[in-house]
Structure formats: C-alpha cells, structure tokens
Protein backbone atom coordinates (compact mmCIF):
# COMPACT_ATOMS: atom_id res chain seq x y z
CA UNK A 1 117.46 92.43 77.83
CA UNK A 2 120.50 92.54 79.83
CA UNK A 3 123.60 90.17 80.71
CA UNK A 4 125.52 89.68 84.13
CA UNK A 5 129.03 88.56 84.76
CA UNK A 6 129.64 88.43 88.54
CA UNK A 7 132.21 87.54 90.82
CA UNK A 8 132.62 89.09 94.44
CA UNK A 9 129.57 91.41 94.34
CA UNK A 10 127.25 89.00 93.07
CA UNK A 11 124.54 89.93 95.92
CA UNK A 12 124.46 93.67 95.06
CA UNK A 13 123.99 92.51 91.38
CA UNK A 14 121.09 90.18 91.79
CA UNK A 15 119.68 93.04 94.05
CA UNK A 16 118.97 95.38 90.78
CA UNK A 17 115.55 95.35 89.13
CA UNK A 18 116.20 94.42 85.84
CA UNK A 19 115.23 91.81 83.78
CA UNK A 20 118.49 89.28 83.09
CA UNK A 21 118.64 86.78 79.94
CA UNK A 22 122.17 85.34 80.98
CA UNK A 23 124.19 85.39 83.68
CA UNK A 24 127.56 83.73 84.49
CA UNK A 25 129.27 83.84 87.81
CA UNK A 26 132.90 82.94 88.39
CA UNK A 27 136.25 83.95 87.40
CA UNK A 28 136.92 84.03 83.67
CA UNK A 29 139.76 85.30 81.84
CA UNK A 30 138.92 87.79 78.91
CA UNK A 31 139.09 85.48 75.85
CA UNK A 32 136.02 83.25 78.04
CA UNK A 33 133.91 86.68 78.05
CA UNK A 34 135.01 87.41 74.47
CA UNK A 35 133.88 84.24 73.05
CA UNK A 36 130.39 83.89 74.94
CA UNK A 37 129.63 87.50 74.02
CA UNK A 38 131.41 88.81 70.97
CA UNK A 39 128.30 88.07 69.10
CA UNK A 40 126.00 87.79 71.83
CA UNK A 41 122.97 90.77 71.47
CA UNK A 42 121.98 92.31 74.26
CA UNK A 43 121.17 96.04 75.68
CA UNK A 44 123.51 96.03 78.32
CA UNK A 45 126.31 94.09 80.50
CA UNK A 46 126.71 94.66 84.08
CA UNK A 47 130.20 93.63 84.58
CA UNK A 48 131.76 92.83 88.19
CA UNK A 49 135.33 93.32 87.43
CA UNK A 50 136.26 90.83 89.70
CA UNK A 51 134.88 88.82 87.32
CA UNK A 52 137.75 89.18 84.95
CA UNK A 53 140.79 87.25 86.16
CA UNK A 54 143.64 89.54 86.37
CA UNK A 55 141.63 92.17 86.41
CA UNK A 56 144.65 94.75 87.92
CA UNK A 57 146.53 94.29 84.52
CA UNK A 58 144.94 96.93 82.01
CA UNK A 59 145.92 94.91 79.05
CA UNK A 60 143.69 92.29 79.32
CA UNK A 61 140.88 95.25 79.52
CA UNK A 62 142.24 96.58 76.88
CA UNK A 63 142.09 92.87 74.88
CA UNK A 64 138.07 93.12 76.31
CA UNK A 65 137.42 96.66 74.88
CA UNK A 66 139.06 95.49 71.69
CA UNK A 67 136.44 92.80 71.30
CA UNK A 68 133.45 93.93 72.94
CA UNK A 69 131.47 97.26 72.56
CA UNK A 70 132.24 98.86 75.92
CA UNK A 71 129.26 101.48 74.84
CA UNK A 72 126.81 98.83 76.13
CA UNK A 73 129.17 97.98 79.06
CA UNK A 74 128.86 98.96 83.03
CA UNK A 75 131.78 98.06 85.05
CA UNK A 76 131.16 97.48 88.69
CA UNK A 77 134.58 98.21 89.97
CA UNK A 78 136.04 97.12 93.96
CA UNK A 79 137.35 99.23 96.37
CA UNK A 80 140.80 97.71 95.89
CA UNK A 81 143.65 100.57 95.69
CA UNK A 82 144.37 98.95 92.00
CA UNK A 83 141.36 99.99 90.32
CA UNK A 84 140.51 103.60 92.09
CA UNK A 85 144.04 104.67 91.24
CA UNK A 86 144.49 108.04 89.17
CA UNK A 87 146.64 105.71 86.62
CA UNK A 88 143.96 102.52 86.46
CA UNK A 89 140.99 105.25 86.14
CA UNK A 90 142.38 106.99 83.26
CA UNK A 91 143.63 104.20 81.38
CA UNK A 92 140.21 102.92 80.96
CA UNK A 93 138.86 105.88 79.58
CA UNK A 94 141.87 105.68 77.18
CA UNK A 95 140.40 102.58 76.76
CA UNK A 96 137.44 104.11 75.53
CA UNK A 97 135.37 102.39 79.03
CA UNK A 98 133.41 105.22 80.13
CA UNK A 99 130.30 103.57 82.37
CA UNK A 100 132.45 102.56 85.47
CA UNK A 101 131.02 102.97 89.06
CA UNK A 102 131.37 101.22 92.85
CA UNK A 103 127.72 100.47 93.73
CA UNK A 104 124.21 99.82 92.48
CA UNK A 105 122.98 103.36 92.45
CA UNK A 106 125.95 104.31 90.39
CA UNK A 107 124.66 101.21 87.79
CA UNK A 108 121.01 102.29 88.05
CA UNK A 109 122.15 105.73 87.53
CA UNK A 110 124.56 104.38 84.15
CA UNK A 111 121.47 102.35 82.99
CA UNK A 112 119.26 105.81 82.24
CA UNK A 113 122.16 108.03 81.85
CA UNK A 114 124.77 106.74 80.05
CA UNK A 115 128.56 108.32 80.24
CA UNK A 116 130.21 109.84 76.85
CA UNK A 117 133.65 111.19 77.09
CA UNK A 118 132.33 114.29 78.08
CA UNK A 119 131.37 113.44 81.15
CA UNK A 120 135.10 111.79 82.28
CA UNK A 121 137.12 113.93 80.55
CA UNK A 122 137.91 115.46 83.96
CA UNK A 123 139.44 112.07 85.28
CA UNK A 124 141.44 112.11 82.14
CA UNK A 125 143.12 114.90 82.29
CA UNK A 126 143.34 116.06 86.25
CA UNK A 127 146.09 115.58 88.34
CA UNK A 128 144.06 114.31 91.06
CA UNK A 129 141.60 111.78 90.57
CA UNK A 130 138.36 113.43 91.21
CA UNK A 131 136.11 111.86 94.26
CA UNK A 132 133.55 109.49 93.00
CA UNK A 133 130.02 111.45 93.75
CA UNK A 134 126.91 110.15 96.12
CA UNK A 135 125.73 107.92 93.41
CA UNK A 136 129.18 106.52 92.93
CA UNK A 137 129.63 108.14 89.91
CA UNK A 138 132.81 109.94 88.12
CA UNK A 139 131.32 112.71 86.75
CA UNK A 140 131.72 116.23 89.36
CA UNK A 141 134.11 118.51 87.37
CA UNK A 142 133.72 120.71 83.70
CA UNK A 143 134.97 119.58 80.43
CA UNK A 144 138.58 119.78 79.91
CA UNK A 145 139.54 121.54 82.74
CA UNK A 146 141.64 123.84 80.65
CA UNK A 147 144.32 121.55 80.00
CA UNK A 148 144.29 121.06 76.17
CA UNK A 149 142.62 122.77 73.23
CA UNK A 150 140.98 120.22 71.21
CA UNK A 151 140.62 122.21 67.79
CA UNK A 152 138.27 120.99 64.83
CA UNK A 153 138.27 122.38 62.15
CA UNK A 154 135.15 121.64 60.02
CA UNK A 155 134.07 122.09 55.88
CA UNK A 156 131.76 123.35 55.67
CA UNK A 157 131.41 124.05 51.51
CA UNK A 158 132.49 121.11 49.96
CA UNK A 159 136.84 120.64 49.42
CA UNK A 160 137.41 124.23 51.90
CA UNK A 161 140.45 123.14 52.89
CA UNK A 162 140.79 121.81 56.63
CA UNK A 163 143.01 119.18 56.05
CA UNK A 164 145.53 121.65 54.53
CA UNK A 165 144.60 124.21 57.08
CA UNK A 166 145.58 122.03 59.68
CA UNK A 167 148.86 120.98 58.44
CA UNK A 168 149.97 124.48 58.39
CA UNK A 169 148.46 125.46 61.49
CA UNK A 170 150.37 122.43 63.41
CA UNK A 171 153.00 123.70 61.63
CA UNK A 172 153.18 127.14 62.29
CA UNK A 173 153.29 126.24 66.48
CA UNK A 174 155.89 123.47 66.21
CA UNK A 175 159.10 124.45 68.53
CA UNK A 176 156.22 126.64 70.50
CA UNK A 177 154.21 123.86 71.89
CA UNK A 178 153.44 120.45 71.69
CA UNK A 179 150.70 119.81 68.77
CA UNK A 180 148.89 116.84 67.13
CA UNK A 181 146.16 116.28 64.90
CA UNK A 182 143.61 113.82 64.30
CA UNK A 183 142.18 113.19 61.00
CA UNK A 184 137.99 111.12 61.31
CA UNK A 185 136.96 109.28 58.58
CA UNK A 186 139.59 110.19 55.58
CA UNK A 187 143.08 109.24 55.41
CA UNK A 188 144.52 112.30 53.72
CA UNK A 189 146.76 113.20 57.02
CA UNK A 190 148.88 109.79 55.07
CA UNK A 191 149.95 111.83 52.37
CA UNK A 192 151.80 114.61 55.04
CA UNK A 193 154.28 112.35 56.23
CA UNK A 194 153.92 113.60 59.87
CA UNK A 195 153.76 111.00 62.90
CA UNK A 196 151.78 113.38 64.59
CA UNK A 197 148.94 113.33 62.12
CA UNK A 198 146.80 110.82 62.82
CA UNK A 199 143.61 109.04 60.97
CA UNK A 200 141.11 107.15 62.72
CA UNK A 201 137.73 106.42 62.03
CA UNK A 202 134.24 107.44 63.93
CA UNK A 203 133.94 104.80 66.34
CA UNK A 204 137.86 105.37 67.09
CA UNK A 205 137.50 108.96 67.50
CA UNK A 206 137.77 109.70 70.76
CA UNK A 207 140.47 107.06 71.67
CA UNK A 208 142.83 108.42 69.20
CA UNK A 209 142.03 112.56 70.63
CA UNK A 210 142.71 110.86 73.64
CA UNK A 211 145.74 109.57 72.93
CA UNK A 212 147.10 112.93 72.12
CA UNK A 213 146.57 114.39 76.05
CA UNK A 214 150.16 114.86 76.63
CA UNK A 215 149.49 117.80 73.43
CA UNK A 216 148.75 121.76 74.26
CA UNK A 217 146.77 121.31 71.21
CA UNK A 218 145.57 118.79 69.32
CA UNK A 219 143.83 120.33 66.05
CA UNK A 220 140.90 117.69 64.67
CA UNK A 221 139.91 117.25 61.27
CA UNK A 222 135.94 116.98 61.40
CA UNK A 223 134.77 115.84 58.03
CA UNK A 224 131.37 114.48 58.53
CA UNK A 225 131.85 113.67 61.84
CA UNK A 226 129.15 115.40 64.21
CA UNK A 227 130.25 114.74 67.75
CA UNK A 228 132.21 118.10 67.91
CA UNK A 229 131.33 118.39 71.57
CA UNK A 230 134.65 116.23 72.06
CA UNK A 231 136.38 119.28 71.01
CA UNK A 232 136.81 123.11 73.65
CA UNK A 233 135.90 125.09 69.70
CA UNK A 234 135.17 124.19 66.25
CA UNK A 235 135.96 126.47 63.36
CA UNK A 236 134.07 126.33 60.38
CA UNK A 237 135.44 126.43 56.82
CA UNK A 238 133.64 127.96 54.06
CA UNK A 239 135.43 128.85 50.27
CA UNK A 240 133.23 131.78 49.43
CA UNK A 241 132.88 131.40 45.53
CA UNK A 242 129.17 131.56 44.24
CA UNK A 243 129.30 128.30 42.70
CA UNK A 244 130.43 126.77 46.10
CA UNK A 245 127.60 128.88 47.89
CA UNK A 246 124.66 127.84 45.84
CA UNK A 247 125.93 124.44 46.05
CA UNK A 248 125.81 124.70 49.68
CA UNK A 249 122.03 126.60 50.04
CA UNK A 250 120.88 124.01 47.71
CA UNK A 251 121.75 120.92 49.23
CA UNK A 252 120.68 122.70 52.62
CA UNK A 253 118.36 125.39 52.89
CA UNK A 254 119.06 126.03 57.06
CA UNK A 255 122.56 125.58 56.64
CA UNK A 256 123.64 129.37 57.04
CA UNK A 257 121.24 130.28 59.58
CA UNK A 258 122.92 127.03 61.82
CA UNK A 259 125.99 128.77 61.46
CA UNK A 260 125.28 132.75 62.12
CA UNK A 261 126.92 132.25 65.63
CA UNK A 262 129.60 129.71 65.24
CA UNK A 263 133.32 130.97 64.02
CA UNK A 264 133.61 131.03 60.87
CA UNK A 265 136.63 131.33 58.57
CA UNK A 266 136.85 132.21 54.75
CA UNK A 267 139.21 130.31 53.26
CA UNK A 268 141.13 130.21 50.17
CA UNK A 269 139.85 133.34 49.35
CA UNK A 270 140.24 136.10 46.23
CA UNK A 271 137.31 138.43 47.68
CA UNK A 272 138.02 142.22 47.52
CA UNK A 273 137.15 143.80 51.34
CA UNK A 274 134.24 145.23 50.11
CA UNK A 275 133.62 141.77 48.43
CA UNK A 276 133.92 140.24 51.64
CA UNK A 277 131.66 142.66 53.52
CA UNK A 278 128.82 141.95 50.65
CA UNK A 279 129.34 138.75 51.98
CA UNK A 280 128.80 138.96 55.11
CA UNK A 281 125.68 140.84 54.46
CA UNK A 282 123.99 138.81 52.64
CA UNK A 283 124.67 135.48 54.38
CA UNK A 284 124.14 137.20 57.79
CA UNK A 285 127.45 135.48 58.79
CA UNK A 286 130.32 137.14 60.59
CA UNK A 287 134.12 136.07 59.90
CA UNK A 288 136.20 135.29 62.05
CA UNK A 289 139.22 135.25 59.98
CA UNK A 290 139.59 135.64 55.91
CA UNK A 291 142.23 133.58 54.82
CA UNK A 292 143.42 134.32 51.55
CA UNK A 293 145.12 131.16 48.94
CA UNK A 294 148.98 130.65 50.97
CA UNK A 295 151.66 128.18 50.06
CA UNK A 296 151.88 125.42 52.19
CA UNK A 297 155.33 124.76 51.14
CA UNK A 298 156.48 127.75 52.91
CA UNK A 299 157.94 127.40 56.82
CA UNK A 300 156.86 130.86 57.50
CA UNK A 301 153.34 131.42 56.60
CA UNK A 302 152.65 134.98 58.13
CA UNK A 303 148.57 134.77 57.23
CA UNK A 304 148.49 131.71 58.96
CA UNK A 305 150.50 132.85 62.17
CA UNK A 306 147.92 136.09 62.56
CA UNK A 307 145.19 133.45 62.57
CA UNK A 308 147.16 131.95 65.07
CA UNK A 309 146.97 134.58 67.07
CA UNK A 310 143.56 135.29 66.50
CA UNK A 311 142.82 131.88 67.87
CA UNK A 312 145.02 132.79 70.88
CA UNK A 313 147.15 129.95 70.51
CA UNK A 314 150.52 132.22 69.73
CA UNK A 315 150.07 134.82 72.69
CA UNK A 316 149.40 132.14 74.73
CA UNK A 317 152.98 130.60 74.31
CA UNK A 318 154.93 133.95 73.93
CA UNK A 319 153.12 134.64 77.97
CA UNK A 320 154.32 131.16 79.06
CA UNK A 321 157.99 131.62 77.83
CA UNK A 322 157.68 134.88 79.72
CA UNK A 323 156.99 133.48 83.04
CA UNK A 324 158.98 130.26 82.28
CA UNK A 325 161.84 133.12 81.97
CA UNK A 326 161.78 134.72 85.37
C-alpha cells in the first residue's frame, strides 16, 4: 500500500490509480513527515514537494533523506525555477533522491520502473541539465558521460590485495590528476591516513562515489559489494597460489567461468612466465596485468605506474598536459 503527502498538486495526485492507506495534505516541515513516517511501512510515498515547507532549501531534504528511505520515495516536483535548476537537480541525487519527476505519467512510470543512480548519473555530472523526457522523466543520456572513471577494484581470492592496490594506484597519479577512493563495507582505508580515502557502507555507497565527482578518478574498493554497475570498469584481483585457487573452485564451482571475460589482474605474484601461461591455460582466464609482490612504502613504484598505463589512466594525463601546453 502506498502513502500521499500533497500540497499544490493534490488533484493530479488523487487522479492516479493506486490504492492509498494514508494521506496528509498541507504544508509540513520535515521533522512533521519524519515523525509520522520514520517507522511508518509502506511500498511507496508519492511526495508533492510543495508539501515540504521550505522546500527551495536542500538542507531540509537532505534532513528528510537522512530519516526516510528515499528508495521507496517519488518526488512530484513544480515547475518553479528553484527546483528544475542544474544545482537543485543534482544536489538531490547527491542526496541519494533518485525517483523525481513533474507529472503523473512520470510517477506511474517511477511506480514500475524505479530510478538507480544509473539512470541520473547524467544529471549529475553534465554541464547542462538534461531536458526532462515525454513522460517527465530524467533519464535521456548514457552513464557517465565520460567525465570520471569510477574504478573498482574487486577480490576476488580471498586477502588479493585491493585495498593495498588502491593506495598505491591513487598514489602513483597524485600531482597528475585529481583522485579519490572509496572503501564499501571495511574500514581498512582508516589505517592509510589519507583524507581522500573514504569508508562507507552499502546503503551509503553511492552517496559517498558521488561525493567524489569533482575527481578524474575515483578508484572503489568492492569487497562484497555487488552493485559494480556504479562503476565505468571493475578489475578483478586474484593471488594465483594453489592453495588460494582450490579455495576459490571449492567454495564456487562457476566462479572462473563468470570471470573468463572480465579484466583480470594477478596480484602479488611469484609465478615464472611460463608459470603464468600454465595458468592461464588451465583456468581459461586471460590477464590483464601480472603484478608481482612491490613495496608500498616506495613513492615510485614503476610496476604499478605500467599498470597505470595499461589502464590508460597515465597517457591520458601526459595528452592533457600536452594540449593544456599549447
């Protein structure tokens, strides 16, 4: 069943086809909504932001989508100037409000198809704001838009090294470009000492990648977090021992035939070429890279800066200090 909250476009509301339990109508100010529905169940709230009294100021969304799970939220917005701003738009996907349209066939549309990031990343991250579509829905342009490389890096035999991995990758293109990370579901990043290193948790995980948008790069420490369509590529870790292998096959019998076309790196690893190409062989995977044991201590960590290259993340800068220089 499904709650209301309407203000101004309380006709267009009562207009749907859908079966209400509770509805208020008025002008409340967030803590009223938080407290009648913070532990309220229900499959969905249509919300008429007009609704919300000082609706213009973002922080007292923000106060609403730090109380209330905005996943089972649709917000009707107005056609005010305020609220289909570039600025207002983004900041509630920052807010982690995705399910925002300006009529009923844009709610109808939300109610079957609901919005992830994925599918507002474009608003995020454009310029311009992009034109709502027919249905009155933000959701015309591709993923990313090429603006940022969103980076995870993903174990996939158990303790291969992507937290480490990602330290000294953000580290090898500091003073080249602008680079974060973001840590889901550990808190390892802690022990680094690096602002820059974030650690969130699953349901946080896309507010704090999208928090780092001002980045070239924001590298992404996947643990068992499975979303990795928030990210443009994954890279997937495996430490090639035979204990670590069997370990692996064991525990999941599919595993290696999931992986045959995703890029894989060998990490931390002591295996001879021919070694490696045995490997290859008989897991019918390809490398990507083979990254032998390296010194994070180091500033300079020349295996790490080929794989950097490999990635395309070090040409890329050397061509934009080129043009930047003419």
């Amino acid at each position: 069943m499904n709650v209301m909250i309407y203000n101004k476009y309380k006709e267009m509301l009562m207009g749907l086809n859908l079966e209400v339990m509770k509805a208020m109508e008025g002008i409340f100010n967030v803590d009223e909504i938080i407290d009648t529905f913070a532990n309220f169940y229900y499959d969905k709230m249509i919300l008429d932001i007009t609704a919300i009294r000082d609706f213009q100021n973002t922080d007292n969304l923000q106060k609403l989508a730090m109380n209330i799970n905005m996943e089972n939220v649709i917000l009707l917005l107005d056609d005010s100037p305020e609220t289909n701003s570039k600025a207002y738009l983004s900041k509630l996907i920052s807010l982690g409000i995705y399910n925002f349209t300006k009529n009923a066939e844009g709610i109808n549309y939300l109610l079957i198809h609901p919005h992830t990031y994925r599918d507002v990343v474009n608003i995020h991250n454009l310029d311009d704001v992009a034109p709502a579509t027919s249905d009155g829905v933000y959701n015309d342009q591709p993923v990313n838009n090429g603006r940022i490389r969103i980076i995870g890096i993903k174990n996939v035999t158990s303790h291969a090294g992507a937290t480490s991995l990602i330290y000294m990758l953000k580290k090898g293109l500091e003073g080249r470009k602008k680079v974060g990370a973001v840590e889901i579901n550990k808190v390892d990043f802690l022990y680094f000492n690096d602002k820059d290193m974030v650690s969130t948790t699953t349901s946080d995980a896309l507010k704090a990648i999208m928090k780092r948008n001002t980045d070239n790069v924001v590298f992404v420490d996947l643990n068992d977090y499975e979303d990795t369509d928030v990210c443009t590529e994954v890279y997937y870790l495996i430490e090639p021992s035979t204990i670590m292998i069997n370990r692996l096959v064991k525990r999941n019998k599919s595993i290696l035939e999931k992986l045959r076309n995703e890029k894989i790196i060998i990490n931390k690893c002591m295996l001879s070429s021919s070694d490696i190409t045995t490997f290859e062989y008989e897991t019918k995977l390809k490398a990507f890279y083979v990254l032998t044991c390296v010194d994070d201590r180091q500033s300079n960590i020349e295996p790490i800066n080929k794989l950097l290259k490999k990635m395309g993340l070090w040409y890329w800068q050397n061509v934009l200090n080129y043009v930047k220089s003419y």
